[in-house]
PDB file of N, CA and C in Angstrom:
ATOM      1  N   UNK A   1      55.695  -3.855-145.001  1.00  0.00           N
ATOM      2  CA  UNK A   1      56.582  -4.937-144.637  1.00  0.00           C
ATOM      3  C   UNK A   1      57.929  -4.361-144.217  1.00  0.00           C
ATOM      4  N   UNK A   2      58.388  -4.743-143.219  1.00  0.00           N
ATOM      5  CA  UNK A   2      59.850  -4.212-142.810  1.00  0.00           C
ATOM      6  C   UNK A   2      60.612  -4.926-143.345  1.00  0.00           C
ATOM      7  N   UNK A   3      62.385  -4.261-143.701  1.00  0.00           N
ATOM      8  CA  UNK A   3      62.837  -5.082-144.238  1.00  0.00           C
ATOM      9  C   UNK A   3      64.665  -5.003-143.896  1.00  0.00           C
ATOM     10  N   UNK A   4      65.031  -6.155-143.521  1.00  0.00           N
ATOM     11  CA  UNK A   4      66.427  -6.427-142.945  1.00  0.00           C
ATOM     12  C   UNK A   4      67.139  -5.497-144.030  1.00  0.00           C
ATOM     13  N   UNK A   5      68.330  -4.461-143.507  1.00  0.00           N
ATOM     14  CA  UNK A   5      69.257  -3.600-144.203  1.00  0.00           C
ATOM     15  C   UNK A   5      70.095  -4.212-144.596  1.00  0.00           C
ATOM     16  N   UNK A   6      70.434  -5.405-143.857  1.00  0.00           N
ATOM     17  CA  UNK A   6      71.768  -6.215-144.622  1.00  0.00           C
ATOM     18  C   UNK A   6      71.262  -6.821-145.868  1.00  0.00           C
ATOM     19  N   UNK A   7      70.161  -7.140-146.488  1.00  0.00           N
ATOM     20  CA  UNK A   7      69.380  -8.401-147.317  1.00  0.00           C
ATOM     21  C   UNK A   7      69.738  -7.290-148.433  1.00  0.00           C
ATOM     22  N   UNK A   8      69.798  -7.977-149.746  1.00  0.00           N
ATOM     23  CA  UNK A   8      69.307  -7.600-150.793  1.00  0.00           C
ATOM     24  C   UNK A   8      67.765  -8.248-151.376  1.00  0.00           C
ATOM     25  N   UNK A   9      66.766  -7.328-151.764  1.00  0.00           N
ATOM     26  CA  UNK A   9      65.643  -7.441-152.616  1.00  0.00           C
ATOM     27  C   UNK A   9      65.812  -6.686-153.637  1.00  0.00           C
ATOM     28  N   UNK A  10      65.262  -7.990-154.211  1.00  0.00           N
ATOM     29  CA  UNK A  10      65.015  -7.573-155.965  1.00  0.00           C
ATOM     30  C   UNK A  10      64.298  -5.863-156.592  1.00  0.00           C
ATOM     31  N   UNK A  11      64.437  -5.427-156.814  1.00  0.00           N
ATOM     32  CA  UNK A  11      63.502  -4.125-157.074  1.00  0.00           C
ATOM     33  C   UNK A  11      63.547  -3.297-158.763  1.00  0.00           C
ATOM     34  N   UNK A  12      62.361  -3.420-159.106  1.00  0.00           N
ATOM     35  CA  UNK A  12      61.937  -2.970-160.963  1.00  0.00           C
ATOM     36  C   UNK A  12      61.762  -1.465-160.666  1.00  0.00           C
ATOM     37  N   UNK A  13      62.343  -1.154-161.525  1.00  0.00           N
ATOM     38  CA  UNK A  13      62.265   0.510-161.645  1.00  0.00           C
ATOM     39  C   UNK A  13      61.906   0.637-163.270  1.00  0.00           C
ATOM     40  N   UNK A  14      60.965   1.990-163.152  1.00  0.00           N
ATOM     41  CA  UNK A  14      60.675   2.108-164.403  1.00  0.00           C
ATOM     42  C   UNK A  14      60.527   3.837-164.042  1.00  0.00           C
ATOM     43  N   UNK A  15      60.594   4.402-165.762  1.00  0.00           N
ATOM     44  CA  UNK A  15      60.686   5.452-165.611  1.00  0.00           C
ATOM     45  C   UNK A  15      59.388   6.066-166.999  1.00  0.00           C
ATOM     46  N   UNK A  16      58.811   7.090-166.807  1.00  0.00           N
ATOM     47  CA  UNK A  16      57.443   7.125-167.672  1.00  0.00           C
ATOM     48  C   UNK A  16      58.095   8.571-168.005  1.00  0.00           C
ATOM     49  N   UNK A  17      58.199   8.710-169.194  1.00  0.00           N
ATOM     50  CA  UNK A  17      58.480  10.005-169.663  1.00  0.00           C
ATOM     51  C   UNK A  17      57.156  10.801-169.846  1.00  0.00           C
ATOM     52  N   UNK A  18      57.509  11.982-169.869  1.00  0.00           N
ATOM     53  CA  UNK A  18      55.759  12.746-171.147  1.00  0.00           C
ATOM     54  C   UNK A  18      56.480  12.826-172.026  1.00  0.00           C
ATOM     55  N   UNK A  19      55.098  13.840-173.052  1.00  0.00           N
ATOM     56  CA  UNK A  19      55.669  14.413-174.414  1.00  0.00           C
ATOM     57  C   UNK A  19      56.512  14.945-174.294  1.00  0.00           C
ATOM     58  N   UNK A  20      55.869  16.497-173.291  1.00  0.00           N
ATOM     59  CA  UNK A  20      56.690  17.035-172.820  1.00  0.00           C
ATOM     60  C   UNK A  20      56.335  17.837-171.683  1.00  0.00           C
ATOM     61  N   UNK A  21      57.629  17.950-171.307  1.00  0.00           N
ATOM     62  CA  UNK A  21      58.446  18.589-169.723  1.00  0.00           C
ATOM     63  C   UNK A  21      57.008  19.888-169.490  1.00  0.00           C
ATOM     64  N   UNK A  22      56.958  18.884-168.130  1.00  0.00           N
ATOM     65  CA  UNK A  22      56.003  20.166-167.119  1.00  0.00           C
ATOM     66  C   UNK A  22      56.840  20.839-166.144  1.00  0.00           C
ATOM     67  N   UNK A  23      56.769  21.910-166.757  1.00  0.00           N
ATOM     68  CA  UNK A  23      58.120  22.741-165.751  1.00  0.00           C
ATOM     69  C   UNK A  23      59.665  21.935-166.159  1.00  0.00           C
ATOM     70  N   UNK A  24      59.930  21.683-164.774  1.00  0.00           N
ATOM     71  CA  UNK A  24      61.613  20.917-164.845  1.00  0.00           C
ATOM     72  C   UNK A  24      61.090  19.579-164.827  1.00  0.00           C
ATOM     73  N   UNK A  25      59.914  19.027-164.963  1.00  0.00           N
ATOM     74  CA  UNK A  25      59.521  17.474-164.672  1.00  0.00           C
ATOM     75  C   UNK A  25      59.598  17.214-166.225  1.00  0.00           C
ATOM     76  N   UNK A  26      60.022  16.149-166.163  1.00  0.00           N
ATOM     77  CA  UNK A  26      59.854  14.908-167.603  1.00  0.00           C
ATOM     78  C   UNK A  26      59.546  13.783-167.354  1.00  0.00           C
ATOM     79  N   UNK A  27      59.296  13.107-166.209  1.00  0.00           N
ATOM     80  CA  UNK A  27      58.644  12.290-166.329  1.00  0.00           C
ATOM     81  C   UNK A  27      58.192  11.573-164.828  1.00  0.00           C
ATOM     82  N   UNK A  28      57.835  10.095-164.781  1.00  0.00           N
ATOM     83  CA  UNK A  28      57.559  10.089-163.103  1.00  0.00           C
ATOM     84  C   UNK A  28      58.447   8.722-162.886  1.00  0.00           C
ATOM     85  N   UNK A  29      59.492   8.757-162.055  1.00  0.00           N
ATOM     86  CA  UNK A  29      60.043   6.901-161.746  1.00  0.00           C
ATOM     87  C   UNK A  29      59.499   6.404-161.066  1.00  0.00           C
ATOM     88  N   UNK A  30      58.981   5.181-161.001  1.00  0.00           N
ATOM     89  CA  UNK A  30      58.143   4.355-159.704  1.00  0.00           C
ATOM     90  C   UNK A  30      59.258   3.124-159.733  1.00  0.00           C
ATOM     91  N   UNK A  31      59.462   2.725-158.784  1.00  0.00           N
ATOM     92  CA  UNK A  31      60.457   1.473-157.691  1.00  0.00           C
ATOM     93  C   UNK A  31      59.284   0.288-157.458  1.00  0.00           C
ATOM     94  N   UNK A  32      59.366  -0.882-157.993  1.00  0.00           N
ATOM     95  CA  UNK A  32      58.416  -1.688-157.595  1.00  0.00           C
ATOM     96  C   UNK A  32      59.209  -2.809-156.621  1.00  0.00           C
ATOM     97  N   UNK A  33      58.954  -3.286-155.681  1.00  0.00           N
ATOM     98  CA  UNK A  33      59.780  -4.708-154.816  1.00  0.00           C
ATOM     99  C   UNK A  33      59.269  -5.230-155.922  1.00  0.00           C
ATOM    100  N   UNK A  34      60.001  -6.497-155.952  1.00  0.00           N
ATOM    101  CA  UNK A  34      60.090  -7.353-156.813  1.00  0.00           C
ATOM    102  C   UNK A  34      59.369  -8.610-156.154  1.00  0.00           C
ATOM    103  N   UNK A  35      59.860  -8.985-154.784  1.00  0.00           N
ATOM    104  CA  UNK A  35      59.691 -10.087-153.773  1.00  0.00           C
ATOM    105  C   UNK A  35      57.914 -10.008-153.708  1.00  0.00           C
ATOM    106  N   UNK A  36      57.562  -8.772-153.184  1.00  0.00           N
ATOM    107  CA  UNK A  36      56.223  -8.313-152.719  1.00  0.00           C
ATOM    108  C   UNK A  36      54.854  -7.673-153.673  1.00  0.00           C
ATOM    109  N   UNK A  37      55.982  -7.423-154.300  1.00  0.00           N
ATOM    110  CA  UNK A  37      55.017  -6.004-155.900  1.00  0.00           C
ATOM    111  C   UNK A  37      54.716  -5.453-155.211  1.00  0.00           C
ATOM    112  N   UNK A  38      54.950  -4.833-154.276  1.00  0.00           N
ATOM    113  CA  UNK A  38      54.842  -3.514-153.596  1.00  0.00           C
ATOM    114  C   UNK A  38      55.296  -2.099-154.033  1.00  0.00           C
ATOM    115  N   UNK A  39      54.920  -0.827-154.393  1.00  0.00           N
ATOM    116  CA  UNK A  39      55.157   0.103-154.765  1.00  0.00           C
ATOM    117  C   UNK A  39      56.097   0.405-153.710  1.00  0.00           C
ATOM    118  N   UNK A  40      57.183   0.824-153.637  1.00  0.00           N
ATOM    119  CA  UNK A  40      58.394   0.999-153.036  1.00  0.00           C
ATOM    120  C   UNK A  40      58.595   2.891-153.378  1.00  0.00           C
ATOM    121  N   UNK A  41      58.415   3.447-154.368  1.00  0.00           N
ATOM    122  CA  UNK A  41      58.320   4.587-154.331  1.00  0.00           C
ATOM    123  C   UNK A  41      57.950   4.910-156.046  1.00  0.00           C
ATOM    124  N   UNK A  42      56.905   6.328-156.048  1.00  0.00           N
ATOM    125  CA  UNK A  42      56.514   6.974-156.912  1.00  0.00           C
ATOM    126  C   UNK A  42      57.123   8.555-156.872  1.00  0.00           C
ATOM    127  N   UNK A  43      58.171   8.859-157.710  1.00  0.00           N
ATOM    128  CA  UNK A  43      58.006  10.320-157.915  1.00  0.00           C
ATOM    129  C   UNK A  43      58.532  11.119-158.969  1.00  0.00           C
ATOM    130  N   UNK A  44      58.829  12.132-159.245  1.00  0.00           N
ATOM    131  CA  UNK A  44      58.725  12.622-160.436  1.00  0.00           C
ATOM    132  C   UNK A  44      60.015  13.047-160.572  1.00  0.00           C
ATOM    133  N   UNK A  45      60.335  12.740-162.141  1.00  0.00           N
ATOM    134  CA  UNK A  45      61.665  12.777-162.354  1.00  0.00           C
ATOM    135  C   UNK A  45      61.770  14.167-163.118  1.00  0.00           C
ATOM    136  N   UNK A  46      63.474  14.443-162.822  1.00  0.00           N
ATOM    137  CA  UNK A  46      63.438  15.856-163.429  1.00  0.00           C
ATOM    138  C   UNK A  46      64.992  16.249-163.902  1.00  0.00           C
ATOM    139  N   UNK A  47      64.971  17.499-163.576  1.00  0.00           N
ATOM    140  CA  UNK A  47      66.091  17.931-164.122  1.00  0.00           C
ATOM    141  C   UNK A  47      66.337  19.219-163.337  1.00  0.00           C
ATOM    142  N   UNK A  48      67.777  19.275-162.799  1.00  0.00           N
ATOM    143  CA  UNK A  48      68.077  21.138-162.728  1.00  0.00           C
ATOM    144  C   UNK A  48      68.365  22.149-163.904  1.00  0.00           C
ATOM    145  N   UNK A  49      67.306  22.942-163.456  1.00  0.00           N
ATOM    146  CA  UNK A  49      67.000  23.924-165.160  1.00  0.00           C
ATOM    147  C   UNK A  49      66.223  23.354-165.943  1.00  0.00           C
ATOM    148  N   UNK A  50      66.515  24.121-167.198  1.00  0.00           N
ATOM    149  CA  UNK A  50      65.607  23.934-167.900  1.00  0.00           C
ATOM    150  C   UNK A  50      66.314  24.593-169.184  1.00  0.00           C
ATOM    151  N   UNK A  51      66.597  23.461-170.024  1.00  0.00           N
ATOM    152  CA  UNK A  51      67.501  23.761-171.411  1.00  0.00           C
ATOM    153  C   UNK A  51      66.915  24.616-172.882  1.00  0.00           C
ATOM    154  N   UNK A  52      65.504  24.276-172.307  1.00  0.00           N
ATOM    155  CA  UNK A  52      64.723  24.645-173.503  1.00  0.00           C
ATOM    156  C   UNK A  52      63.909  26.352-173.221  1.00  0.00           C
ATOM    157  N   UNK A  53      64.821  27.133-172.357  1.00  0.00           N
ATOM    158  CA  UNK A  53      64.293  28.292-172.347  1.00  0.00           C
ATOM    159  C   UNK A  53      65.781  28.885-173.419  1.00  0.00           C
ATOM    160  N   UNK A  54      64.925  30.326-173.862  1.00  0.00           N
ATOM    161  CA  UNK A  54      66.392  30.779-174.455  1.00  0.00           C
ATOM    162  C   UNK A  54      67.718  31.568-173.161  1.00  0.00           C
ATOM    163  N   UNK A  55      68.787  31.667-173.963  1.00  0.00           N
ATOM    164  CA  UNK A  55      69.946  31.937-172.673  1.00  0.00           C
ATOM    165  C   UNK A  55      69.815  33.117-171.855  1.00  0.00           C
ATOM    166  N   UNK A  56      69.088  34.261-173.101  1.00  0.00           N
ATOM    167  CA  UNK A  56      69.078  35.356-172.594  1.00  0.00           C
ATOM    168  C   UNK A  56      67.441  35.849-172.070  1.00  0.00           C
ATOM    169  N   UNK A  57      66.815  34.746-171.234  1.00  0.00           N
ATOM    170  CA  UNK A  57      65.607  35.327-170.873  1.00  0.00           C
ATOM    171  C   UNK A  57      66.083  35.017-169.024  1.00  0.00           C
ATOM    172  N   UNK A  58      65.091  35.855-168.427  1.00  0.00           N
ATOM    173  CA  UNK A  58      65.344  36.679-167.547  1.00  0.00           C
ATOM    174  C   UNK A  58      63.906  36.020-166.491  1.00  0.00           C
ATOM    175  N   UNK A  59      63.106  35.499-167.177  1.00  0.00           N
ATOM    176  CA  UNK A  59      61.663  35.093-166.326  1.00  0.00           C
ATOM    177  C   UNK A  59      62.063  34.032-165.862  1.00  0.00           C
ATOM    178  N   UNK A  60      61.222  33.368-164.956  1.00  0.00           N
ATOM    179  CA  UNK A  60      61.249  32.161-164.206  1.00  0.00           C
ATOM    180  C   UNK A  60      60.487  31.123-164.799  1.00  0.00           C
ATOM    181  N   UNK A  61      60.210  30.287-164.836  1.00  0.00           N
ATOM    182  CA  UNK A  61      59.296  29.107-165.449  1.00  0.00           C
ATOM    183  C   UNK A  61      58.350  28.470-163.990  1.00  0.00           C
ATOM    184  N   UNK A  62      57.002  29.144-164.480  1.00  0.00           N
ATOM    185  CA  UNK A  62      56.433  29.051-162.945  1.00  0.00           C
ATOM    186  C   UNK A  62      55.277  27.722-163.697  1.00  0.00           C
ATOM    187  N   UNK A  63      54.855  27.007-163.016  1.00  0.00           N
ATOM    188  CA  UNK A  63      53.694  26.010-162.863  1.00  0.00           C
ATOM    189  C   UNK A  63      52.742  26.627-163.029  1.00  0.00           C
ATOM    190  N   UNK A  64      51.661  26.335-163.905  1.00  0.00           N
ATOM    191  CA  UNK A  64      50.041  27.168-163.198  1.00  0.00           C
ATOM    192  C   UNK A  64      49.084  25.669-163.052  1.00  0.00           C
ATOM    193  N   UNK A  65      48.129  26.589-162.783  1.00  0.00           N
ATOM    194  CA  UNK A  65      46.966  25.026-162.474  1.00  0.00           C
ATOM    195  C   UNK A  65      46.707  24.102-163.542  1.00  0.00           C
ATOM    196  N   UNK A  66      46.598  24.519-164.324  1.00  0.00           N
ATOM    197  CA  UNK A  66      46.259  23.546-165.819  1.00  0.00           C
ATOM    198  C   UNK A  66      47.469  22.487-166.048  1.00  0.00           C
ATOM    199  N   UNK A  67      48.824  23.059-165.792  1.00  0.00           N
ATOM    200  CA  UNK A  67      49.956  22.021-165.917  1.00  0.00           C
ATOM    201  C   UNK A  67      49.820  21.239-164.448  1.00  0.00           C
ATOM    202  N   UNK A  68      49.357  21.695-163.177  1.00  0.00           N
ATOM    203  CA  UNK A  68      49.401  20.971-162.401  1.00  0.00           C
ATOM    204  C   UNK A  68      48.308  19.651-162.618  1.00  0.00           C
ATOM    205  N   UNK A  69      47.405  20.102-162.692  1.00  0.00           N
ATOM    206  CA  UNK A  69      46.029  19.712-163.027  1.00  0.00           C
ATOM    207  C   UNK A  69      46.764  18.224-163.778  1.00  0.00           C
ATOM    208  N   UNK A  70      47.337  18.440-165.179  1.00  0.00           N
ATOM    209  CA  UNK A  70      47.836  17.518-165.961  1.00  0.00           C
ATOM    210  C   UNK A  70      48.608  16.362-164.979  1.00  0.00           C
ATOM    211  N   UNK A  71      49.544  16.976-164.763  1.00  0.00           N
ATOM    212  CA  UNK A  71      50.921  16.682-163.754  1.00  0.00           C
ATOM    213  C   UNK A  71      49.944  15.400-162.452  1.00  0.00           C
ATOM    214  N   UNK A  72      48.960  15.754-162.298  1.00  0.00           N
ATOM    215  CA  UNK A  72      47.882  14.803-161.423  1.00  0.00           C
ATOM    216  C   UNK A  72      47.515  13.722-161.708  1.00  0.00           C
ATOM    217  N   UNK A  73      47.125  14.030-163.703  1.00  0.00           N
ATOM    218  CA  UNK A  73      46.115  12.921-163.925  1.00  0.00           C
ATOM    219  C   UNK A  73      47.132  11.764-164.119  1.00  0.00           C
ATOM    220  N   UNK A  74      48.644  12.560-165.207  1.00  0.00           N
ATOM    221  CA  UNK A  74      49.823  11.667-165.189  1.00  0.00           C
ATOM    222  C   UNK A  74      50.118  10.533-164.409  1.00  0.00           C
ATOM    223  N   UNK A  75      50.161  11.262-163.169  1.00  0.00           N
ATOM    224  CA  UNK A  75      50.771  10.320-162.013  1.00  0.00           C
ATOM    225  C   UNK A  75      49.743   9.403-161.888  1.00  0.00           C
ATOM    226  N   UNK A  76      48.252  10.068-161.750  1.00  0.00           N
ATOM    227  CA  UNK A  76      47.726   8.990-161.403  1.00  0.00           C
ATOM    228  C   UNK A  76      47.218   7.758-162.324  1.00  0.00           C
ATOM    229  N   UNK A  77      47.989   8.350-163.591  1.00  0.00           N
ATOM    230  CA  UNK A  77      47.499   6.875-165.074  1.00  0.00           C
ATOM    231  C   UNK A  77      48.568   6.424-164.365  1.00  0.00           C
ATOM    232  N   UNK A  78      49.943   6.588-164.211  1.00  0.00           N
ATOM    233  CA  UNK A  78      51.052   5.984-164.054  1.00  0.00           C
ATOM    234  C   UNK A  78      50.682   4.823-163.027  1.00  0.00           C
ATOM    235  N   UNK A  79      50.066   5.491-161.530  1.00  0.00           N
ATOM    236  CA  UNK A  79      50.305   4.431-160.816  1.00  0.00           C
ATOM    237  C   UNK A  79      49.073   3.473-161.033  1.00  0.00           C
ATOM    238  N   UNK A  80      47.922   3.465-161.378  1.00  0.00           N
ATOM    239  CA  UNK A  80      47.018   2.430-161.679  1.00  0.00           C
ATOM    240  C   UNK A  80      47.610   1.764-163.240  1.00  0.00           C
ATOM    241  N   UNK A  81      48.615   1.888-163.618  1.00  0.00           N
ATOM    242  CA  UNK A  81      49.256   1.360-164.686  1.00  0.00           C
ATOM    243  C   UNK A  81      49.749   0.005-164.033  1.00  0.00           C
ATOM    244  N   UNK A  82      50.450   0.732-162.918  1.00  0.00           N
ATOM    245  CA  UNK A  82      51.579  -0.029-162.329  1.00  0.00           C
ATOM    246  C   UNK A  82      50.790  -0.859-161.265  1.00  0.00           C
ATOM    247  N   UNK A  83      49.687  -1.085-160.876  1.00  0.00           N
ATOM    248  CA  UNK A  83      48.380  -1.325-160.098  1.00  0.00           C
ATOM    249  C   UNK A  83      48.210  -2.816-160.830  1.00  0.00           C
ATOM    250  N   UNK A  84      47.927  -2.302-162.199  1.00  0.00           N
ATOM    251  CA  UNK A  84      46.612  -3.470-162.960  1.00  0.00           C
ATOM    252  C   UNK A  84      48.047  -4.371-163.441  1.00  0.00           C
ATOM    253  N   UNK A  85      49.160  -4.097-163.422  1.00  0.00           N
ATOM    254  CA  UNK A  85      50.947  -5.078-163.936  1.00  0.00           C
ATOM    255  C   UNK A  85      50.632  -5.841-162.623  1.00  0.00           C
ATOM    256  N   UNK A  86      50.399  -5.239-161.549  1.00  0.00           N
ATOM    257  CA  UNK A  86      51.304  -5.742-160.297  1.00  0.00           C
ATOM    258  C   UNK A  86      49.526  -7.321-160.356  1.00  0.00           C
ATOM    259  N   UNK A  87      48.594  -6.643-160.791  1.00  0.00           N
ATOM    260  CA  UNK A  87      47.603  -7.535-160.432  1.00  0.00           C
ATOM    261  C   UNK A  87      47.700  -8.929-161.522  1.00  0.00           C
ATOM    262  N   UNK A  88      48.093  -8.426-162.442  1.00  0.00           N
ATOM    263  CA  UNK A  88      48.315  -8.969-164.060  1.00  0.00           C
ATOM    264  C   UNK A  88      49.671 -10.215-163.269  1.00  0.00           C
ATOM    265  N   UNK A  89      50.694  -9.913-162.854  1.00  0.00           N
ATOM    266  CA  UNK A  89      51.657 -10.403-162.715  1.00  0.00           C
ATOM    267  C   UNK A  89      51.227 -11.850-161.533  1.00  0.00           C
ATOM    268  N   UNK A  90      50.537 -11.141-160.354  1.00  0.00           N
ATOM    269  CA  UNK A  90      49.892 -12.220-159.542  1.00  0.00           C
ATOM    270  C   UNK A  90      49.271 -13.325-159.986  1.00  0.00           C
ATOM    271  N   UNK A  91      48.172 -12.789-160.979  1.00  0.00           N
ATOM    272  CA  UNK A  91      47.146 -13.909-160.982  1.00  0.00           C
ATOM    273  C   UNK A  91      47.807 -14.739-162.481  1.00  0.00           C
ATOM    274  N   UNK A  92      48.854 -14.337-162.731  1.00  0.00           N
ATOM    275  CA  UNK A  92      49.791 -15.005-163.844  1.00  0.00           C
ATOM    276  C   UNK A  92      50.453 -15.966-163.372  1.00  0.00           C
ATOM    277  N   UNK A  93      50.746 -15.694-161.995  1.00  0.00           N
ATOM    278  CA  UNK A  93      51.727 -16.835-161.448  1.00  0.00           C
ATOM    279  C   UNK A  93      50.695 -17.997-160.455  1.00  0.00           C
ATOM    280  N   UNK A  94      49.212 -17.622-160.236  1.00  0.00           N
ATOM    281  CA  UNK A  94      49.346 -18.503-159.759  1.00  0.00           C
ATOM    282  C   UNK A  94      48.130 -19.636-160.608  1.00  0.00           C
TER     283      UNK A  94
END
């Protein structure tokens, strides 16, 4: 749906933490329209750095497949979360 720049629409933001931090990620924000329930945007929230290494280490904090792997299924509980609300919310109203 296109949408006039001058207008204001309503828009729900939510933010899904984990346990814990994959890499610099903690969690994922998704933007829902409010007007439409349209997913407006999904992505992953974070941080610059990373507080929980000690001061004096020297390595990088690299991703491997198993955290990505995770980092996948996350997103994708998140957005069929936000899927079965948006369906929940429809057939509520009418």
């Amino acid at each position: 749906m296109e949408r006039d720049a001058l207008t204001l629409y309503p828009m729900w933001s939510a933010v899904f933490y984990f346990n814990q931090p994959i890499g610099n990620i903690a969690g994922i924000q998704v933007g829902v329209w409010g007007d439409t329930k349209e997913v407006a945007y999904c992505r992953p929230q974070g941080y610059l750095g990373n507080s929980r290494l000690p001061q004096n280490s020297s390595y990088p904090l690299q991703l491997n497949s198993d955290n990505l792997l995770r980092l996948a299924v996350i997103t994708l509980t998140a957005l069929i979360a936000v899927a079965v609300a948006i369906v929940f919310i429809k057939k509520k109203r009418k």
